[in-house]
Protein backbone atom coordinates (compact mmCIF):
# COMPACT_ATOMS: atom_id res chain seq x y z
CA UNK A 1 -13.62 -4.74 5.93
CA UNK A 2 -12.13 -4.37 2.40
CA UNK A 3 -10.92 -0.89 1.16
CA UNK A 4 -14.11 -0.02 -0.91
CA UNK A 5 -13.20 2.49 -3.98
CA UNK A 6 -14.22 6.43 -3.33
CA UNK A 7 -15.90 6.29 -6.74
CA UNK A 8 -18.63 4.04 -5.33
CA UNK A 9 -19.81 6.54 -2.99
CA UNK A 10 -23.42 7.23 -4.25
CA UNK A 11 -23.96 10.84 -3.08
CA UNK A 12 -22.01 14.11 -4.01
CA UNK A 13 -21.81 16.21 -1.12
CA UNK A 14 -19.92 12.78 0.72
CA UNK A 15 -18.26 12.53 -2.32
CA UNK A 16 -17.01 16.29 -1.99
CA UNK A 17 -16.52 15.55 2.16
CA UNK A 18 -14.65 12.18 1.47
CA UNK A 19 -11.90 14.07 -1.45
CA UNK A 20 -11.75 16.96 0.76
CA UNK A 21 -10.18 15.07 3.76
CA UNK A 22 -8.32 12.91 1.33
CA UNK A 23 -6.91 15.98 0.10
CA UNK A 24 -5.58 16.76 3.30
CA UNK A 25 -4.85 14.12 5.18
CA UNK A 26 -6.13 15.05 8.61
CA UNK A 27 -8.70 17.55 9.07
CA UNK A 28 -11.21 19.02 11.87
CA UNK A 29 -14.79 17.95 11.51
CA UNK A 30 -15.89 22.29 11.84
CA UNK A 31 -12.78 23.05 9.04
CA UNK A 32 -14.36 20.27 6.45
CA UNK A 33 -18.32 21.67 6.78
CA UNK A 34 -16.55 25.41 6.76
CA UNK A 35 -14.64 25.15 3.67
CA UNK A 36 -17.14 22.87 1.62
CA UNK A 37 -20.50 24.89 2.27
CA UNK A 38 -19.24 28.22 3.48
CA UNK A 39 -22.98 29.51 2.35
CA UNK A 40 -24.89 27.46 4.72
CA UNK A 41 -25.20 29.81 8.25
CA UNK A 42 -23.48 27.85 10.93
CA UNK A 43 -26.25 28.10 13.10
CA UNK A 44 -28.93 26.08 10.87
CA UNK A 45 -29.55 23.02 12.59
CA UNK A 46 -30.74 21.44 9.17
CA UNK A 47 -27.57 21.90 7.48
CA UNK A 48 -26.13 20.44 10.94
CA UNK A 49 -28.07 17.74 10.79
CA UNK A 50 -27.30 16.91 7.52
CA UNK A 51 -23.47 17.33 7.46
CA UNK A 52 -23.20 14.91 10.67
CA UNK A 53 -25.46 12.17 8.61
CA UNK A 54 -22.84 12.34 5.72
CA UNK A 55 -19.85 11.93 7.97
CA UNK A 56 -21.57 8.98 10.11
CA UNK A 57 -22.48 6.99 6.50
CA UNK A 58 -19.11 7.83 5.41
CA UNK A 59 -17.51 6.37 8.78
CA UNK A 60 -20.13 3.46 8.90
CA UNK A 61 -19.58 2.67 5.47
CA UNK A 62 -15.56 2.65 6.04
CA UNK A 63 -14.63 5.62 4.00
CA UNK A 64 -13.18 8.13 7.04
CA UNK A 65 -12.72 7.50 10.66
CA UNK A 66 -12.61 10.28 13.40
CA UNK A 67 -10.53 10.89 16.55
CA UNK A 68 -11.70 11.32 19.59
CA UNK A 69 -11.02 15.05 19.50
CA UNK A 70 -13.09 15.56 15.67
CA UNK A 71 -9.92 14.85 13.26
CA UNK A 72 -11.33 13.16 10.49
CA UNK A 73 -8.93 10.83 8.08
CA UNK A 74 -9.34 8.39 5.54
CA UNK A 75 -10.12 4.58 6.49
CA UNK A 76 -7.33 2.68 6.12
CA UNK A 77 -7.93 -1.04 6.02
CA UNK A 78 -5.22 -2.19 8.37
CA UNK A 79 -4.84 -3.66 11.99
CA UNK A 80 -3.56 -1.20 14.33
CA UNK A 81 -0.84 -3.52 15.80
CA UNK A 82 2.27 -2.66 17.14
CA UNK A 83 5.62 -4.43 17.37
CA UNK A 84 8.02 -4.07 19.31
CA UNK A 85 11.89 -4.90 18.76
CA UNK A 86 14.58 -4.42 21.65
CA UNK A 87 18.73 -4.33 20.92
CA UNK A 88 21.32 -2.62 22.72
CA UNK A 89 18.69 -1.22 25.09
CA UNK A 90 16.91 0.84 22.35
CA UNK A 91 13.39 -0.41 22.21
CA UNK A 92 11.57 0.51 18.79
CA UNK A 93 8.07 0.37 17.33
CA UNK A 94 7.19 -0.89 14.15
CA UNK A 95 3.62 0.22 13.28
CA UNK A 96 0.97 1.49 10.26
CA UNK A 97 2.13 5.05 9.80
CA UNK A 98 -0.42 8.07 10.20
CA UNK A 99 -0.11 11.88 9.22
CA UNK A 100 1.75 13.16 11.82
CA UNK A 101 4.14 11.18 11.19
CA UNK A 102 4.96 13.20 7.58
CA UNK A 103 7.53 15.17 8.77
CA UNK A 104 9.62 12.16 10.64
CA UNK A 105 8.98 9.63 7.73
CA UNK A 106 10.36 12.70 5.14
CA UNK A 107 13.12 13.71 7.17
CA UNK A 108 13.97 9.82 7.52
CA UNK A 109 13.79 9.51 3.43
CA UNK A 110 16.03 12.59 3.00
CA UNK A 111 18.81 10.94 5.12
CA UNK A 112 18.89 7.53 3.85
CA UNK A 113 19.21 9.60 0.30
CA UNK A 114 22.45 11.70 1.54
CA UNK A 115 23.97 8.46 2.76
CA UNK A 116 23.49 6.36 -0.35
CA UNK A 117 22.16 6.30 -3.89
CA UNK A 118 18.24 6.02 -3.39
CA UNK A 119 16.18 7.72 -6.53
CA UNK A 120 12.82 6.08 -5.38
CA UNK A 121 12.98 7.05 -2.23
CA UNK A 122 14.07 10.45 -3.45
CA UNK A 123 11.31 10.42 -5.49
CA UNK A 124 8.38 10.01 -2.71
CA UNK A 125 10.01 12.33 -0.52
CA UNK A 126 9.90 15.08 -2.81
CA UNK A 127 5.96 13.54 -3.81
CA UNK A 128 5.77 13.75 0.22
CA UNK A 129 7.04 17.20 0.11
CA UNK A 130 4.96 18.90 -2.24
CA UNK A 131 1.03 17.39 -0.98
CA UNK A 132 1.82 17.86 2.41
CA UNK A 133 -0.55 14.30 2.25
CA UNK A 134 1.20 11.10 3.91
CA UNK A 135 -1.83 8.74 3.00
CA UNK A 136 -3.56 8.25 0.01
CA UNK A 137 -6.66 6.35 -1.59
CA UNK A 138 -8.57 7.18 -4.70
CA UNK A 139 -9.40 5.78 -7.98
CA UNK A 140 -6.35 6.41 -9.07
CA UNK A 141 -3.89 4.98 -6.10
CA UNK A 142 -3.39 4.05 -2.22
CA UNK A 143 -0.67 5.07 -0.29
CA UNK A 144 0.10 3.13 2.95
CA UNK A 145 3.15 3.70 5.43
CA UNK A 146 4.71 1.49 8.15
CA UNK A 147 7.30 3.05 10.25
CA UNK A 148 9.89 2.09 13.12
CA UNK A 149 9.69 4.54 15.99
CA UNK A 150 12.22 5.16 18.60
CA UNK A 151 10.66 7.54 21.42
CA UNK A 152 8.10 8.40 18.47
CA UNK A 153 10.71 9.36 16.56
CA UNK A 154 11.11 7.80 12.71
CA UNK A 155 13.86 6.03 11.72
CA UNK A 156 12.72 3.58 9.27
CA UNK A 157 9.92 3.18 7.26
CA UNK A 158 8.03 0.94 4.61
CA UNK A 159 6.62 2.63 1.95
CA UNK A 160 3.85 0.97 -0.24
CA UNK A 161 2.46 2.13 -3.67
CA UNK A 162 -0.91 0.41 -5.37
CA UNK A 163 -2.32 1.65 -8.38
CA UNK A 164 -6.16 1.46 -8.82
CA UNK A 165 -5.55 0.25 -12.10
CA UNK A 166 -7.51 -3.03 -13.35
CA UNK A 167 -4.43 -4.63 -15.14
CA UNK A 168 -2.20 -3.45 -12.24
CA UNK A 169 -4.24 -4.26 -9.53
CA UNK A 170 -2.37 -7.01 -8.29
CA UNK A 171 0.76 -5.61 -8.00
CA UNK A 172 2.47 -2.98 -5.57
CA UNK A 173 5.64 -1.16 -5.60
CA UNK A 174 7.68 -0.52 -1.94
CA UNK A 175 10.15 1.43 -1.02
CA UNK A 176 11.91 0.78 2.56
CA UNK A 177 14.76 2.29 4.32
CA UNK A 178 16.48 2.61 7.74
CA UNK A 179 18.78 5.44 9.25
CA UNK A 180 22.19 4.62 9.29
CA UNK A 181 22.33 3.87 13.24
CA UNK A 182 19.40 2.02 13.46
CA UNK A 183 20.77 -0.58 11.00
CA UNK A 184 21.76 -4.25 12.19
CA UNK A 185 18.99 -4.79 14.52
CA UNK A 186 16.39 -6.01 12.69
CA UNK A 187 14.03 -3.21 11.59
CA UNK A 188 13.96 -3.15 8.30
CA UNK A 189 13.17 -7.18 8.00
CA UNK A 190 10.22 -6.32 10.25
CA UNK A 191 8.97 -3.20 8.11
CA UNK A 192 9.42 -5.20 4.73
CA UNK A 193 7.47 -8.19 6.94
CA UNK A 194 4.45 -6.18 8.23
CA UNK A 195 4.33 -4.52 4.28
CA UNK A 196 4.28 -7.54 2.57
CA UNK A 197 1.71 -9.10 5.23
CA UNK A 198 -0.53 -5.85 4.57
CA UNK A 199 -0.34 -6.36 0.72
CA UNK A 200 -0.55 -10.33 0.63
CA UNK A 201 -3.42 -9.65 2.82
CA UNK A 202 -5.48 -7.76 0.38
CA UNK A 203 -4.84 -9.99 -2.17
CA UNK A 204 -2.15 -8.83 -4.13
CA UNK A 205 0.10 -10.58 -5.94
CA UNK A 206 3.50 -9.29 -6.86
CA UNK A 207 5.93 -6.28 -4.90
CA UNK A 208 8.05 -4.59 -7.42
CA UNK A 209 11.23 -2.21 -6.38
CA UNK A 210 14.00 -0.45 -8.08
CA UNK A 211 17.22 0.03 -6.66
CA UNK A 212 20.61 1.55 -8.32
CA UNK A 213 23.35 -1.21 -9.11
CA UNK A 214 25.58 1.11 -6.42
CA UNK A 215 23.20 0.02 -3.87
CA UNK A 216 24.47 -3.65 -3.38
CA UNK A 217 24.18 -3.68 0.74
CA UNK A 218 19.58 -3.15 -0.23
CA UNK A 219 20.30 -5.75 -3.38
CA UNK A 220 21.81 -7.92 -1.12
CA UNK A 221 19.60 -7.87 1.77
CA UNK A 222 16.53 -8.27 -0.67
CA UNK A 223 17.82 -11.09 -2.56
CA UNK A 224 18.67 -12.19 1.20
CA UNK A 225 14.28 -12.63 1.66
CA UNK A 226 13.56 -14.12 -1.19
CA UNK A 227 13.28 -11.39 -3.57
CA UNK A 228 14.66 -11.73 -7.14
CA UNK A 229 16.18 -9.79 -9.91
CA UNK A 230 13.62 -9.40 -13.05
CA UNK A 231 15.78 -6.96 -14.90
CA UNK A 232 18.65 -4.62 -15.37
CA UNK A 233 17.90 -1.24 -17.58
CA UNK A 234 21.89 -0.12 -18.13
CA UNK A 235 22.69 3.28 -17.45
CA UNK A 236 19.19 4.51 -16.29
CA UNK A 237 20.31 6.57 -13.94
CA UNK A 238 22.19 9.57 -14.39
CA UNK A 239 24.06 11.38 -11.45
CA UNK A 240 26.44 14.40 -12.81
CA UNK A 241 28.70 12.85 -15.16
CA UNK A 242 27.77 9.04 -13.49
CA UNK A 243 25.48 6.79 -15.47
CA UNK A 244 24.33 3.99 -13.57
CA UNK A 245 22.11 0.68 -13.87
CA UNK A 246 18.67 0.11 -12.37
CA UNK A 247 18.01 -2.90 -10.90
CA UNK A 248 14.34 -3.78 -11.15
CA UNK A 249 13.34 -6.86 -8.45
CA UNK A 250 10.27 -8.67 -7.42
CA UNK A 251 8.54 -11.17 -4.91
CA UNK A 252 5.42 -13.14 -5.62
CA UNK A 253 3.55 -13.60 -2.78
């Protein structure tokens, strides 16, 4: 099933249900019908009635999806497979990303920032950081998320970016990084792999990223999969008395 647009949902009170949990990321069932219609007595089996029809059209009609224990989320259009990749006796897990996994992926982003020059990735995390939201689709944008796990731990993730934008719609914009000691074994050419198989597989087009000219080990392992530079924008960057170059590249897909 395709990703339909929120927009198209023809009713406002699934309209209101859909943004709320949006909003949020993961949310009880109970704290969704609380917050939205706090008038309506919790006892009337009408309002009951009509609440749990919302959700179910909204679930049938691939908008949310529920847990087992009443966590409702946003329907994400991907396959819920999971890779696995084994060196020096570490096994790891490269999967689609959900909201628990905030904490891990921002933690992740803020360490790949200390160790080297990153202002995209800085620039999500502190995105990340303020909603409190990991995944996101609107009118506006989607949001997706692969990570590598280690014990369920994060240590690398792919981050993509699609605007809902008609003359943009074919393009996406990634970010990807791997902790330092997690490097050399593979990871991040199976993160940028499953991203680029989620995005081809909607039918986009293009993946743009933007790297500092400092960076040369991610320009190098980029250019390394086929991925080319489309332009330079000289001293873009600024870092204390530092200017430095962007590096803007691409890969059609």
């Amino acid at each position: 099933m395709g990703m339909a647009e929120p927009a198209a949902i023809d009713d406002t009170e699934r309209t209101s249900i859909y943004e709320y949990v949006e909003a949020h990321g993961a949310v009880s069932r109970e704290r969704v019908r609380r917050e939205l219609f706090p008038d309506d007595p919790p006892g009337d089996p009408q309002h009951s009635r009509a609440f749990r029809h919302d959700v179910a059209i909204l679930k049938r009609d691939g908008y949310l999806e529920e847990d087992d224990d009443g966590t409702l989320r946003i329907a994400i259009d991907v396959e819920d497979e999971r890779s696995e990749i084994t060196a020096d006796d570490i096994e790891v897990t490269i999967r689609s990303a959900r909201q628990e996994d905030l904490s891990g992926i921002i933690g992740a982003m803020r360490q790949v920032v200390e160790e080297m020059t990153y202002i995209e990735a800085e620039t999500v995390a502190d995105e990340l950081d303020h909603e409190d939201v990991l995944l996101r689709r609107n009118e506006y944008e989607s949001r997706m998320f692969f990570v590598a796990t280690v014990d369920d731990e994060v240590v690398g993730w792919a981050h993509l970016h699609l605007p809902n934008l008609e003359k943009l719609g074919h393009t996406a914009e990634l970010t990807l990084g791997v902790l330092e000691e997690y490097r050399g074994m593979g990871i991040g050419s199976e993160l940028l792999d499953r991203a680029l198989e989620w995005v081809r597989s909607r039918g986009h087009e293009k993946v743009y990223q933007s790297v500092p000219s400092t960076n040369e080990a991610a320009i190098e392992f980029f250019e390394d999969r086929g991925w080319t530079i489309e332009a330079v924008r000289e001293d873009h960057y600024k870092l204390g008395d530092e200017y430095i170059d962007e590096v803007m590249m691409a890969i059609e897909l």
